[in-house]
PDB file of N, CA and C in Angstrom:
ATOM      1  N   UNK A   1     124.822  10.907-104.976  1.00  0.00           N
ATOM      2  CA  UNK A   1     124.816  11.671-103.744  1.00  0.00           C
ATOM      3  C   UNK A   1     123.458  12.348-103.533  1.00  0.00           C
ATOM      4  N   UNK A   2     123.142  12.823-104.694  1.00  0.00           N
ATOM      5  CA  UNK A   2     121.570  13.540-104.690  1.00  0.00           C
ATOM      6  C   UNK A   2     120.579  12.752-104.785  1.00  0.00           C
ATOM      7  N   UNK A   3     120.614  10.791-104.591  1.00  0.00           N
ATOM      8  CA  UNK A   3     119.743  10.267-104.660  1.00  0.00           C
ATOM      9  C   UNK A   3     119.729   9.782-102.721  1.00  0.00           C
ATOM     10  N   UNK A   4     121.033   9.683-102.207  1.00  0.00           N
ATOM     11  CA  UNK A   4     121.019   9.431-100.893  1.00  0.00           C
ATOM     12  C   UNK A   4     120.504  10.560 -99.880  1.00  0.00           C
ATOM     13  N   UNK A   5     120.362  11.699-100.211  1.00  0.00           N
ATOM     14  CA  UNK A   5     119.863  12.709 -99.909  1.00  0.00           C
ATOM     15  C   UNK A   5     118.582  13.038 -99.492  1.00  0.00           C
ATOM     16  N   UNK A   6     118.529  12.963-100.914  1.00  0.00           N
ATOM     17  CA  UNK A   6     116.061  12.604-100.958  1.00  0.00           C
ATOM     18  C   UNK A   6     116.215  11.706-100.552  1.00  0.00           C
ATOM     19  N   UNK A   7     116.570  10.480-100.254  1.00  0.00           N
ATOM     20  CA  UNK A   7     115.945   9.330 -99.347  1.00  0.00           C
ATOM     21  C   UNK A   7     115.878  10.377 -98.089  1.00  0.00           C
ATOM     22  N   UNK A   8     117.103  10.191 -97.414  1.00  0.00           N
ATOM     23  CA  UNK A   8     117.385  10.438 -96.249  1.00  0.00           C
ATOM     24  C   UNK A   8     116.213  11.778 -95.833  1.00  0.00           C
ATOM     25  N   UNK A   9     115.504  12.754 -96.461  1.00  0.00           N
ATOM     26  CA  UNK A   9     115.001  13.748 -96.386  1.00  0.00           C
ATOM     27  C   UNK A   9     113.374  13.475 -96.387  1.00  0.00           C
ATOM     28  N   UNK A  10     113.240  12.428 -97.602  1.00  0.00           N
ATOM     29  CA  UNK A  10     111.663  11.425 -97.908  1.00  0.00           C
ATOM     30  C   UNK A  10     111.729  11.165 -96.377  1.00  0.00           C
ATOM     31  N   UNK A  11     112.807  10.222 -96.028  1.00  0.00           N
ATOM     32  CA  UNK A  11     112.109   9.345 -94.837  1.00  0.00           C
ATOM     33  C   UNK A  11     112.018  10.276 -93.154  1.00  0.00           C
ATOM     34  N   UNK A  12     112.834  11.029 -93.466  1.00  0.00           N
ATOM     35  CA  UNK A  12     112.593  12.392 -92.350  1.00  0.00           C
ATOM     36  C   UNK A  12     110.987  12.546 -92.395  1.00  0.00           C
ATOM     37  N   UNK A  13     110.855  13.098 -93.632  1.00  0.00           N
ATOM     38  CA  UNK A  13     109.249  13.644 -94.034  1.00  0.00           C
ATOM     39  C   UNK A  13     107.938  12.324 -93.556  1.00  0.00           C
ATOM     40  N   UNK A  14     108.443  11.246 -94.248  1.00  0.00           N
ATOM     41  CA  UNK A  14     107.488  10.712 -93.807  1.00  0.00           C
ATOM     42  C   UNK A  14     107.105  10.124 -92.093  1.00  0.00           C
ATOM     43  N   UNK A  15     108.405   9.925 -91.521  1.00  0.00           N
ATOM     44  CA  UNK A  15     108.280   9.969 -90.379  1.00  0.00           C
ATOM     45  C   UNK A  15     108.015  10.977 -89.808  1.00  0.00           C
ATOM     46  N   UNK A  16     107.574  12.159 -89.857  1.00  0.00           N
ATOM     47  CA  UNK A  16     107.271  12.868 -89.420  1.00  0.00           C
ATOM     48  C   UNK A  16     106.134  13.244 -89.485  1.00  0.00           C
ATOM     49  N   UNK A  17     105.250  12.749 -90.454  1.00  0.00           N
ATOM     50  CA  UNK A  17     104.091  12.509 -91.195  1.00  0.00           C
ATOM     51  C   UNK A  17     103.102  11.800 -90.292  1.00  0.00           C
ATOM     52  N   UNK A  18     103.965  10.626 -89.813  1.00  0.00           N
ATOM     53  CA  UNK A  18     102.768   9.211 -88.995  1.00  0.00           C
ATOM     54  C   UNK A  18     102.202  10.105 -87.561  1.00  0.00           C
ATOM     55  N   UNK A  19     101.187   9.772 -87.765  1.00  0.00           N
ATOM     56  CA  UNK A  19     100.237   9.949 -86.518  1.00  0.00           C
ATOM     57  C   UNK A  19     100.545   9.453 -85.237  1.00  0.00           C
ATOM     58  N   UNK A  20     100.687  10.096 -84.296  1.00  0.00           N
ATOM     59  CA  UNK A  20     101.386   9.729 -82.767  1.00  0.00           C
ATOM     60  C   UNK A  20      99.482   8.746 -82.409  1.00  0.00           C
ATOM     61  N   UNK A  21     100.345   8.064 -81.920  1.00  0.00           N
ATOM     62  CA  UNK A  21      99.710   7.061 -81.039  1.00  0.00           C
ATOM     63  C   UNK A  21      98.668   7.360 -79.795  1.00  0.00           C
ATOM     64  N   UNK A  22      97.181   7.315 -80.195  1.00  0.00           N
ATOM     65  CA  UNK A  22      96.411   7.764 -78.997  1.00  0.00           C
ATOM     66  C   UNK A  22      96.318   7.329 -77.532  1.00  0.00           C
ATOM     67  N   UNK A  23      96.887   5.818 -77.622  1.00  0.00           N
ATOM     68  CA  UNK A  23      97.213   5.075 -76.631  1.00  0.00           C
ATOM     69  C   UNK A  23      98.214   4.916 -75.727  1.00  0.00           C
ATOM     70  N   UNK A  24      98.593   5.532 -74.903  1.00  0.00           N
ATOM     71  CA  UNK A  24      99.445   5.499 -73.943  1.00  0.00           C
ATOM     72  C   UNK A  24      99.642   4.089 -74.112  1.00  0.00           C
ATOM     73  N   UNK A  25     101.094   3.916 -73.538  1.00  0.00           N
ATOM     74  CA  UNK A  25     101.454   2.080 -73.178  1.00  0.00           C
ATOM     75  C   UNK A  25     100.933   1.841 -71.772  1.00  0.00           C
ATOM     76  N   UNK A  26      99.993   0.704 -71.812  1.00  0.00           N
ATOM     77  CA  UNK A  26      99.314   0.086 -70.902  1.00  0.00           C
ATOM     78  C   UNK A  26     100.330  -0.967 -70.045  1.00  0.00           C
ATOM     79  N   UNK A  27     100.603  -1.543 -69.160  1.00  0.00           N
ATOM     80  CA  UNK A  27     101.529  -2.053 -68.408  1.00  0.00           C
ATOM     81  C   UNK A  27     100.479  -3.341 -67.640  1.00  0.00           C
ATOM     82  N   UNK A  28     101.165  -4.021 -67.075  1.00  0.00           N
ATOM     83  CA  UNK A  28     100.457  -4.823 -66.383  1.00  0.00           C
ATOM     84  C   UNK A  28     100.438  -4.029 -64.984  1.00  0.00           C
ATOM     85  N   UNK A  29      99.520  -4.144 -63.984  1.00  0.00           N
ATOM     86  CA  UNK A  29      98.624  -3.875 -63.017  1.00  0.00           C
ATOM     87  C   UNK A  29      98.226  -1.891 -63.110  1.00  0.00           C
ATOM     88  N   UNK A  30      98.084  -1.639 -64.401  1.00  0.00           N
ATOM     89  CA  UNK A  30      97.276  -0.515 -64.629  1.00  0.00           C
ATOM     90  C   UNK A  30      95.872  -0.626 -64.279  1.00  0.00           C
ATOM     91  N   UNK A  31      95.442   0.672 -64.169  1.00  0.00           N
ATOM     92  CA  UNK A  31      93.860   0.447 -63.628  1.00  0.00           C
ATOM     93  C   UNK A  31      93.306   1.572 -64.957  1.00  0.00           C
ATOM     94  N   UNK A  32      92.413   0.718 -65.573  1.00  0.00           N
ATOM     95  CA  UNK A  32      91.492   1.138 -66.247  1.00  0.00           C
ATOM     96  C   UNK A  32      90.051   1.392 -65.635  1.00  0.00           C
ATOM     97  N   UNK A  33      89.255   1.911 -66.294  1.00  0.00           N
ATOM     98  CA  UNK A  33      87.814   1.891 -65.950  1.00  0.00           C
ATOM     99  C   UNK A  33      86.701   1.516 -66.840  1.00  0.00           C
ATOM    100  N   UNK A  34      85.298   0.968 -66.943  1.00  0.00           N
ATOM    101  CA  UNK A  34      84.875   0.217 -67.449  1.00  0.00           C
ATOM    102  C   UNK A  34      83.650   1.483 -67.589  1.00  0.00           C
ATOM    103  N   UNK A  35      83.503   2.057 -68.822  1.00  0.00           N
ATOM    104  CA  UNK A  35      82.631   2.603 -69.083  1.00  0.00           C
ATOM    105  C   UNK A  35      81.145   1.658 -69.653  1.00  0.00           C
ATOM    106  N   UNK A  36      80.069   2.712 -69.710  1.00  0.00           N
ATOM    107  CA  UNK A  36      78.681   2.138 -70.655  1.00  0.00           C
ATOM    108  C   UNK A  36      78.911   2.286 -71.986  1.00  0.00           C
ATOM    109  N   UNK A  37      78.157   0.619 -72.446  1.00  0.00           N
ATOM    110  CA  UNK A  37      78.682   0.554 -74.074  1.00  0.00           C
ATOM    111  C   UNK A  37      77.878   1.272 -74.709  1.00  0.00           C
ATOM    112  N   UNK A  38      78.206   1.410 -75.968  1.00  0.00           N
ATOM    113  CA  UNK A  38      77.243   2.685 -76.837  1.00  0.00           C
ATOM    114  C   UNK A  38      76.299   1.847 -77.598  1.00  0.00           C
ATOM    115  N   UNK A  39      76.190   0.547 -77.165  1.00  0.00           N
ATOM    116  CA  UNK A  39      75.053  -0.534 -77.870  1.00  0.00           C
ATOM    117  C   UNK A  39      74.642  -1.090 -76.463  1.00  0.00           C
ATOM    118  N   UNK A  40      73.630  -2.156 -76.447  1.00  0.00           N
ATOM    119  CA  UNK A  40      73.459  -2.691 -75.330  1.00  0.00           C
ATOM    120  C   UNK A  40      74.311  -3.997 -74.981  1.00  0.00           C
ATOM    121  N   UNK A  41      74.926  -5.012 -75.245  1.00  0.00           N
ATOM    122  CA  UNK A  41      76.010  -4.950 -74.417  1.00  0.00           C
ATOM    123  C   UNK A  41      77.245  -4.465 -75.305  1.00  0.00           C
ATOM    124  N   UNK A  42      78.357  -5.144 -74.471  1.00  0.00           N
ATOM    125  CA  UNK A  42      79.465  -5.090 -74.463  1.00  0.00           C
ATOM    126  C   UNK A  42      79.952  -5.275 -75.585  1.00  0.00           C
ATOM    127  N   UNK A  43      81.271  -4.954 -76.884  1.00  0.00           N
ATOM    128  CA  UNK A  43      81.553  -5.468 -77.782  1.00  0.00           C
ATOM    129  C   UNK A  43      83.188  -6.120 -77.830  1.00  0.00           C
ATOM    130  N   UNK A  44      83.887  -5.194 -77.042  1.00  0.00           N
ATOM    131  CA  UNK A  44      84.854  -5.501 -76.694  1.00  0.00           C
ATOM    132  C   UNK A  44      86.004  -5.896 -75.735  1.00  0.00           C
ATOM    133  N   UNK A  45      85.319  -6.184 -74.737  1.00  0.00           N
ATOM    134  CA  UNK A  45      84.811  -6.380 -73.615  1.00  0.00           C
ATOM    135  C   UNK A  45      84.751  -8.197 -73.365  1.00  0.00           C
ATOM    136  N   UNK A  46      85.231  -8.922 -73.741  1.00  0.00           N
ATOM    137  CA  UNK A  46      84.397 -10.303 -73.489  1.00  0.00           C
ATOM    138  C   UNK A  46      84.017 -10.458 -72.341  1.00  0.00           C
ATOM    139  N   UNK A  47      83.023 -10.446 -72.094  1.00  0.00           N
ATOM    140  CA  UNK A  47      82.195 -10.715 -70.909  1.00  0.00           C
ATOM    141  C   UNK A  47      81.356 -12.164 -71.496  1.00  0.00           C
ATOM    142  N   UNK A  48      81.062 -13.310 -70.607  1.00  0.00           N
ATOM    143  CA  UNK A  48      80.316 -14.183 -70.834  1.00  0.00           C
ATOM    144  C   UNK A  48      78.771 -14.200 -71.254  1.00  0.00           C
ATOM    145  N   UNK A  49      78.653 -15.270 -72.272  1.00  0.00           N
ATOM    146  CA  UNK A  49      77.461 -15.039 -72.305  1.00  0.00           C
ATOM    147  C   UNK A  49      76.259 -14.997 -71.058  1.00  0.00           C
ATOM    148  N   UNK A  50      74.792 -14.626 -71.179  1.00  0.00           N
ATOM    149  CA  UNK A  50      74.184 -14.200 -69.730  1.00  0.00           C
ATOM    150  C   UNK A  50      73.891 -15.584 -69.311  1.00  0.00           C
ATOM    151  N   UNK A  51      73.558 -16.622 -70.160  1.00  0.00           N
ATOM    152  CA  UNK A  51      73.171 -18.136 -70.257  1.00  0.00           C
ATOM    153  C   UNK A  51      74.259 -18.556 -69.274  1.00  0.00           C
ATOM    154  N   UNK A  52      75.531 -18.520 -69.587  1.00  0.00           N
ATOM    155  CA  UNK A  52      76.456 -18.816 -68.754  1.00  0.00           C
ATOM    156  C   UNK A  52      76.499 -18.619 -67.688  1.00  0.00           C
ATOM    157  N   UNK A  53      76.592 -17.457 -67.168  1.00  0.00           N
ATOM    158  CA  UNK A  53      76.715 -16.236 -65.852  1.00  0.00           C
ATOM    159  C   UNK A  53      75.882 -16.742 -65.000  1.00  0.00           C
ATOM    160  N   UNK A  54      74.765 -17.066 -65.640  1.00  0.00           N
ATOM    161  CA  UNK A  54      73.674 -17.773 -64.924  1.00  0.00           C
ATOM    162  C   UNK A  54      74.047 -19.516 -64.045  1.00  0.00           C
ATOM    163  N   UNK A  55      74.442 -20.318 -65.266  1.00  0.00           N
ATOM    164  CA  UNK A  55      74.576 -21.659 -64.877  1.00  0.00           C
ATOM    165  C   UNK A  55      75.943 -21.918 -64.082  1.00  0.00           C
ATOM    166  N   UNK A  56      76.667 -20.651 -63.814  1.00  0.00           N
ATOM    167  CA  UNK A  56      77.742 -20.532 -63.167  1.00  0.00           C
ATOM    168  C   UNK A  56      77.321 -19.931 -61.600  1.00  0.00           C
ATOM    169  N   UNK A  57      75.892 -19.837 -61.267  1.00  0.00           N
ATOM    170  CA  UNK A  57      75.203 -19.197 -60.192  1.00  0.00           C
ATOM    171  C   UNK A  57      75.703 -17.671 -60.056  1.00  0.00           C
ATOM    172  N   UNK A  58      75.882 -16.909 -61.235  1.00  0.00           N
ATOM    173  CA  UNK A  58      76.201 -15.426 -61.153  1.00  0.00           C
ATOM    174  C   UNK A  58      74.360 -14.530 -61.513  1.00  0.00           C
ATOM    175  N   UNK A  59      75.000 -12.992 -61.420  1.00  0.00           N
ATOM    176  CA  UNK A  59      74.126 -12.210 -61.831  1.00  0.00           C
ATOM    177  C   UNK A  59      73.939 -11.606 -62.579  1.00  0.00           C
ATOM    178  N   UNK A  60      74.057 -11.597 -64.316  1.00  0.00           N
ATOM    179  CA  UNK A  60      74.151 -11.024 -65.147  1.00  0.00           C
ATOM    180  C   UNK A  60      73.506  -9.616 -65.452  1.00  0.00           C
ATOM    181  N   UNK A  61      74.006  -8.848 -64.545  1.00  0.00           N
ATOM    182  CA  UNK A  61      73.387  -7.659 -64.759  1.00  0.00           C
ATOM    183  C   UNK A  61      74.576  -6.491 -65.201  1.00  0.00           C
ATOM    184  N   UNK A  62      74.650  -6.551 -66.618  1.00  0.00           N
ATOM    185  CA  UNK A  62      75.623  -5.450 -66.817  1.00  0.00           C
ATOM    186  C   UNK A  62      75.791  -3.834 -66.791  1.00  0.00           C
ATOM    187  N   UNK A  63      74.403  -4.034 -66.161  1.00  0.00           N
ATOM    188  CA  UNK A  63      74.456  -2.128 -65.996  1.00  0.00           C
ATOM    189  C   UNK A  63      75.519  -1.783 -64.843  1.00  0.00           C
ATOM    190  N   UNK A  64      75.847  -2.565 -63.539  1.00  0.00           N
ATOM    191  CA  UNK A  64      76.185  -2.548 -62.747  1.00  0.00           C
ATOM    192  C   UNK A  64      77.501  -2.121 -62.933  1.00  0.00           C
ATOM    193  N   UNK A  65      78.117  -2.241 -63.688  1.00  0.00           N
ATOM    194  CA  UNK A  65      79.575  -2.395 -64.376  1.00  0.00           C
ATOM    195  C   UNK A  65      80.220  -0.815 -64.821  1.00  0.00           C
ATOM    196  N   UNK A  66      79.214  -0.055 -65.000  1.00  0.00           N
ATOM    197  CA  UNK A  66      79.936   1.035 -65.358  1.00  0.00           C
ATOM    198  C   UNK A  66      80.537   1.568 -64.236  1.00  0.00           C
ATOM    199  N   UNK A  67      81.767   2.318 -64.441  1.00  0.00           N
ATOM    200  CA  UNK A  67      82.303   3.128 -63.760  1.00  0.00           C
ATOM    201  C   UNK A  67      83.365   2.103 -62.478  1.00  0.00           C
ATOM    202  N   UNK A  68      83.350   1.132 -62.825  1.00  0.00           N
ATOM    203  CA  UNK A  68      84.491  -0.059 -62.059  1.00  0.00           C
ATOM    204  C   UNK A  68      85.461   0.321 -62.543  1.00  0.00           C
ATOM    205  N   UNK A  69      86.560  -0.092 -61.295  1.00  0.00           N
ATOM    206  CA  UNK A  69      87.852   0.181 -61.770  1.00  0.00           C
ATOM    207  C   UNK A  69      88.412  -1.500 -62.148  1.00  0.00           C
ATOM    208  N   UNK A  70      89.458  -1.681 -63.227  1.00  0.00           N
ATOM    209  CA  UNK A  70      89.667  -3.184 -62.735  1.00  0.00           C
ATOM    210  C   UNK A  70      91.419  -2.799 -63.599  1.00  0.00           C
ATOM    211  N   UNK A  71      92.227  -3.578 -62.812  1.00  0.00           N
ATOM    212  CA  UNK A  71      93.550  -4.052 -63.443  1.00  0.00           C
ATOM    213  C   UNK A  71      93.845  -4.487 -64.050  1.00  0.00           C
ATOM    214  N   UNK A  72      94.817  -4.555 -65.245  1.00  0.00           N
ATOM    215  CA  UNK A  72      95.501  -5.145 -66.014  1.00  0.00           C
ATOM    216  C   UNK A  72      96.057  -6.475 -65.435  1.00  0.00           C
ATOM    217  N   UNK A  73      95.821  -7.751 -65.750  1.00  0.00           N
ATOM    218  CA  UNK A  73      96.308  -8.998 -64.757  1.00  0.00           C
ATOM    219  C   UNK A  73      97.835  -8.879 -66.081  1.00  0.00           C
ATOM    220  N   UNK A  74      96.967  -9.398 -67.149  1.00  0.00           N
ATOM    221  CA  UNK A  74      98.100  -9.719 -68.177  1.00  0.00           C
ATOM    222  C   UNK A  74      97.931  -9.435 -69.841  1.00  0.00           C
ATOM    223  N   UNK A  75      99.012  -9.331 -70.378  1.00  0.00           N
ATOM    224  CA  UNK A  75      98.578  -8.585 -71.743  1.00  0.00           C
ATOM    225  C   UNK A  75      99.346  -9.873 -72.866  1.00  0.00           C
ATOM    226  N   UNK A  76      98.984  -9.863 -73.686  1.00  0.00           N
ATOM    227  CA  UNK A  76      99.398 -10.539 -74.897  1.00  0.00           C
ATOM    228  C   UNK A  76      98.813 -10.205 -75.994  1.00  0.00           C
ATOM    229  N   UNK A  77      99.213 -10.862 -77.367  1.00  0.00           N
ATOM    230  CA  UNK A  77      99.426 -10.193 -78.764  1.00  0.00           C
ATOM    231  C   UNK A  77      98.736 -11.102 -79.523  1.00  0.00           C
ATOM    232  N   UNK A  78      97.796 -11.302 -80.128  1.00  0.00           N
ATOM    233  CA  UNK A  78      97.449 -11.536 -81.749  1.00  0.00           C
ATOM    234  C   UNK A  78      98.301 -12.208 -82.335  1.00  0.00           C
ATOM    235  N   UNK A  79      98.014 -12.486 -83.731  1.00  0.00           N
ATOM    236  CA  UNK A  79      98.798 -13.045 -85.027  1.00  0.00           C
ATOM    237  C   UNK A  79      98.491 -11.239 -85.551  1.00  0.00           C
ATOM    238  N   UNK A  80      97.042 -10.848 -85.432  1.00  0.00           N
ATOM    239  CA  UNK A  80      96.963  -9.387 -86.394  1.00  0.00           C
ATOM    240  C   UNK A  80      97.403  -8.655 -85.805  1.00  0.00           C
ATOM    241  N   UNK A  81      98.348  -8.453 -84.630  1.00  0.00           N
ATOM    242  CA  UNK A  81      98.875  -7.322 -83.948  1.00  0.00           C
ATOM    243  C   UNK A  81      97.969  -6.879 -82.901  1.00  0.00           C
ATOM    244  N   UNK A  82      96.953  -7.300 -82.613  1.00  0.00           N
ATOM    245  CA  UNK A  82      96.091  -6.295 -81.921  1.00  0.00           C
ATOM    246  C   UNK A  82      96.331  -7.125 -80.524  1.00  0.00           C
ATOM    247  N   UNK A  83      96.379  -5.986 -79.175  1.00  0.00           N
ATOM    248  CA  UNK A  83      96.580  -6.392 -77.652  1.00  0.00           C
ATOM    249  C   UNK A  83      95.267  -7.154 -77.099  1.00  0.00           C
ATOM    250  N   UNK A  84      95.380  -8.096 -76.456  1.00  0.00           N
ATOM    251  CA  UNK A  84      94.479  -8.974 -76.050  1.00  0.00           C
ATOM    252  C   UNK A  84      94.795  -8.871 -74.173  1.00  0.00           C
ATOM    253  N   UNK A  85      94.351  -8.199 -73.569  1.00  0.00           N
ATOM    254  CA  UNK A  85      94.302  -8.048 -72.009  1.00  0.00           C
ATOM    255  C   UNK A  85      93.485  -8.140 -70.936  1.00  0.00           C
ATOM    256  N   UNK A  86      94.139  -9.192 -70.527  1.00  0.00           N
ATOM    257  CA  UNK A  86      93.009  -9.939 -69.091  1.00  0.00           C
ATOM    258  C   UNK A  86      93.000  -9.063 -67.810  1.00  0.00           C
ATOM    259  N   UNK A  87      91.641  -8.928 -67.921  1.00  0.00           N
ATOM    260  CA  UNK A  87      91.114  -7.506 -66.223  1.00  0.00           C
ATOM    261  C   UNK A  87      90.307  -8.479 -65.535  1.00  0.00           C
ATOM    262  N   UNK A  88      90.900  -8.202 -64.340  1.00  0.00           N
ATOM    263  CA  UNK A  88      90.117  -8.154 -62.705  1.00  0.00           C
ATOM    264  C   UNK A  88      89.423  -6.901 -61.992  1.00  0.00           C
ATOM    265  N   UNK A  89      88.949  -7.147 -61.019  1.00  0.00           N
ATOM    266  CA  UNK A  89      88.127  -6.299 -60.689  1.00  0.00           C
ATOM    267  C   UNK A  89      89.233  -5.890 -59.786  1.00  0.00           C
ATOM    268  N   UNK A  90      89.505  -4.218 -59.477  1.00  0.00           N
ATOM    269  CA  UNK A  90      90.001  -3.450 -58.215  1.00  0.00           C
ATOM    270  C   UNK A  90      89.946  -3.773 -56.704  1.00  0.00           C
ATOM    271  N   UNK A  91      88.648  -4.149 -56.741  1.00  0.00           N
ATOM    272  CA  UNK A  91      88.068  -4.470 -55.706  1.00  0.00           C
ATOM    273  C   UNK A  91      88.011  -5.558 -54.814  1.00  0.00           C
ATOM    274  N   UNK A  92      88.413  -6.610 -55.973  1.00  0.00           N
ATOM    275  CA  UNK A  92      88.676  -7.925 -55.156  1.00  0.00           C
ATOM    276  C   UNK A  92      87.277  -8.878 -55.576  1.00  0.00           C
ATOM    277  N   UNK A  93      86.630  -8.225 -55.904  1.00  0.00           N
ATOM    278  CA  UNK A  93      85.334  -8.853 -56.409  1.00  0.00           C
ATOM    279  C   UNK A  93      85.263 -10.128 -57.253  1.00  0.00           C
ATOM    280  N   UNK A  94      84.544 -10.526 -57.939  1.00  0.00           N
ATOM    281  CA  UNK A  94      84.221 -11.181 -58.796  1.00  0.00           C
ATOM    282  C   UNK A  94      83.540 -10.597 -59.809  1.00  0.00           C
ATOM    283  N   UNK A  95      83.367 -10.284 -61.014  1.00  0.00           N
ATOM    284  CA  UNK A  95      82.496 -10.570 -62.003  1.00  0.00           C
ATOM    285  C   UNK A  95      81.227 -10.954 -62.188  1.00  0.00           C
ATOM    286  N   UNK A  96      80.301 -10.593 -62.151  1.00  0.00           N
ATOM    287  CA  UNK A  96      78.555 -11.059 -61.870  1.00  0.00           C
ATOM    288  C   UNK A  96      78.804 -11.911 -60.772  1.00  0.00           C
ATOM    289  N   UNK A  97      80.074 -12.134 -59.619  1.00  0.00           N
ATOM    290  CA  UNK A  97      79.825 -13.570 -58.704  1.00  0.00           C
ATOM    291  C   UNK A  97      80.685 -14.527 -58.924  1.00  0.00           C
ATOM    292  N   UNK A  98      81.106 -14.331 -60.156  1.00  0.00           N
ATOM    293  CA  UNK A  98      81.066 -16.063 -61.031  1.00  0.00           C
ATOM    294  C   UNK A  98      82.762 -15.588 -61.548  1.00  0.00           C
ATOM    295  N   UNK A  99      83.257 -14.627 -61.937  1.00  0.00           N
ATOM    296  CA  UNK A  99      84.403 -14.640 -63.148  1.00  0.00           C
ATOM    297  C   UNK A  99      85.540 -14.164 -62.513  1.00  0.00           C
ATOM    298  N   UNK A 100      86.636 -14.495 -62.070  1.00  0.00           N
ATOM    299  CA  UNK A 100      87.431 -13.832 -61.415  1.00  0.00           C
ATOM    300  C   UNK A 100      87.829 -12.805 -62.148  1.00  0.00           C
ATOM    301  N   UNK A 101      88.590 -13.266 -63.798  1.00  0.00           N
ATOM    302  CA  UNK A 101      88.809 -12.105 -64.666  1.00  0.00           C
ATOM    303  C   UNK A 101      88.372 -12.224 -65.857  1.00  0.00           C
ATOM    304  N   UNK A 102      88.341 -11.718 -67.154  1.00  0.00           N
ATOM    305  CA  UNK A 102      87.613 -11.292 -68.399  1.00  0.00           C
ATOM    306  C   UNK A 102      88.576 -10.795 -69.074  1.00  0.00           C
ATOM    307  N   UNK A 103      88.646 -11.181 -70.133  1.00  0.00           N
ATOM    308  CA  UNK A 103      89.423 -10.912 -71.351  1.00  0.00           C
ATOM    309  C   UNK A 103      88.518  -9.259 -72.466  1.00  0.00           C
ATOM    310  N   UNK A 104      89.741  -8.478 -72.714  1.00  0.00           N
ATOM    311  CA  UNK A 104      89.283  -7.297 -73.623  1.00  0.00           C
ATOM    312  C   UNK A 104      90.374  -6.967 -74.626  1.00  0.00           C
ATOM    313  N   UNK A 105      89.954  -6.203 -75.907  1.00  0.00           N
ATOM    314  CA  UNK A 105      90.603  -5.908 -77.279  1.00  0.00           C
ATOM    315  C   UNK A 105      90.635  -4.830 -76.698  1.00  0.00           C
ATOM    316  N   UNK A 106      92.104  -4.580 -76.089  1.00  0.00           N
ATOM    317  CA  UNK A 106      92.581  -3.280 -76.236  1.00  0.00           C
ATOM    318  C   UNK A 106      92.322  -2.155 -76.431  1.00  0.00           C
ATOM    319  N   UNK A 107      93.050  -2.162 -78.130  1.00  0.00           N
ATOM    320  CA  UNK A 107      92.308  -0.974 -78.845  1.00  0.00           C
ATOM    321  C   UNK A 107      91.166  -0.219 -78.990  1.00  0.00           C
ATOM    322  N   UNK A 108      90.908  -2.112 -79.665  1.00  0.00           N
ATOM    323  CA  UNK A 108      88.830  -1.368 -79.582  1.00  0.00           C
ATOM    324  C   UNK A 108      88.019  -0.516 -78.362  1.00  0.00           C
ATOM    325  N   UNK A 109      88.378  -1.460 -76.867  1.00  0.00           N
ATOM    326  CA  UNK A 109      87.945  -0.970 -76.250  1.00  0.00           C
ATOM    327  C   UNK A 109      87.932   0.504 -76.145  1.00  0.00           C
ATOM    328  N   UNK A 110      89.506   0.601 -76.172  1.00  0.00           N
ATOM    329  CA  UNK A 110      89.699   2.229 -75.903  1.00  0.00           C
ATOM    330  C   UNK A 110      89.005   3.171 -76.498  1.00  0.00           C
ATOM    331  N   UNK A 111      89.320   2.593 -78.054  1.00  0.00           N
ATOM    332  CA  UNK A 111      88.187   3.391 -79.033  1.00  0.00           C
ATOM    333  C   UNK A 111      86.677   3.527 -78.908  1.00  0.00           C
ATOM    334  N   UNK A 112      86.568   2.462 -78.715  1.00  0.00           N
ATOM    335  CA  UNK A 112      84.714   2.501 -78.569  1.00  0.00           C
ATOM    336  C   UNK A 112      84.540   3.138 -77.086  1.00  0.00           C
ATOM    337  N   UNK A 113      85.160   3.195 -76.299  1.00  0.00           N
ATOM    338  CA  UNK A 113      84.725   4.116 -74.903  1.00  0.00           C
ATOM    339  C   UNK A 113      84.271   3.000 -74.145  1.00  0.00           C
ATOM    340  N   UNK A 114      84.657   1.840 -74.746  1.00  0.00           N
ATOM    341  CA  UNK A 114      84.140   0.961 -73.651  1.00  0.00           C
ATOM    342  C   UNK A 114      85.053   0.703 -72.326  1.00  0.00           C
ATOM    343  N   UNK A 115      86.120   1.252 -72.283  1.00  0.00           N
ATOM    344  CA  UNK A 115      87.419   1.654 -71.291  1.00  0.00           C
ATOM    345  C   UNK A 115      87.892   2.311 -71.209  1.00  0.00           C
ATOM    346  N   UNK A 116      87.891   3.192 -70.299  1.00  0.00           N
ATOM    347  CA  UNK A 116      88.681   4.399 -69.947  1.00  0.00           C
ATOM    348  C   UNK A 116      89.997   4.409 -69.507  1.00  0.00           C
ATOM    349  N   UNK A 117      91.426   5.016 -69.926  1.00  0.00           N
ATOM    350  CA  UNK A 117      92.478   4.940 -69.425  1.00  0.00           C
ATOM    351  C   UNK A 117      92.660   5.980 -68.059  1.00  0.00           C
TER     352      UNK A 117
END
């Protein structure tokens, strides 16, 4: 009886222990915002290479980018757990011209400030 106890009391404790989640749940057609990366480009973020952007007749100029709003199109999952979510632009735009939408790591982003919720 005194061993079902301390469980039941351990696992109180330790659940109570875990760190709440910095990330709000993201939904599909949320609007994020696209901050400046803290390197020169992007890390989490897939944005195309500039070689590309180019031979696709776009404008690879990523300074332009800060402070865009763009939507959540669609979200999916990893094998390692981590959220993989495809953004469009708010605006109706394109992407340097060329990309309708762009794939980003979630997490990372959030973390690195490369997206604002």
């Amino acid at each position: 009886m005194k061993a079902i106890l301390l469980s039941i009391v351990l696992i109180g404790w330790f659940n109570f222990m875990q760190p709440e989640p910095k990330i709000q749940e993201i939904q599909v057609n949320d609007v994020l915002v696209i901050q400046q990366p803290t390197g020169p480009d992007f890390k989490y973020i897939h944005f195309p290479r500039k070689n590309f952007i180019i031979k696709r007749g776009g404008i690879p100029n990523m300074k332009q980018l800060a402070g865009k709003k763009v939507v959540v199109d669609a979200i999916s999952y990893k094998e390692d757990g981590s959220t993989l979510i495809t953004l469009r632009r708010q605006d109706g735009k394109k992407f340097f011209r060329a990309y309708p939408t762009v794939k980003a790591s979630l997490e990372n982003a959030l973390d690195s400030g490369e997206l604002l919720q």
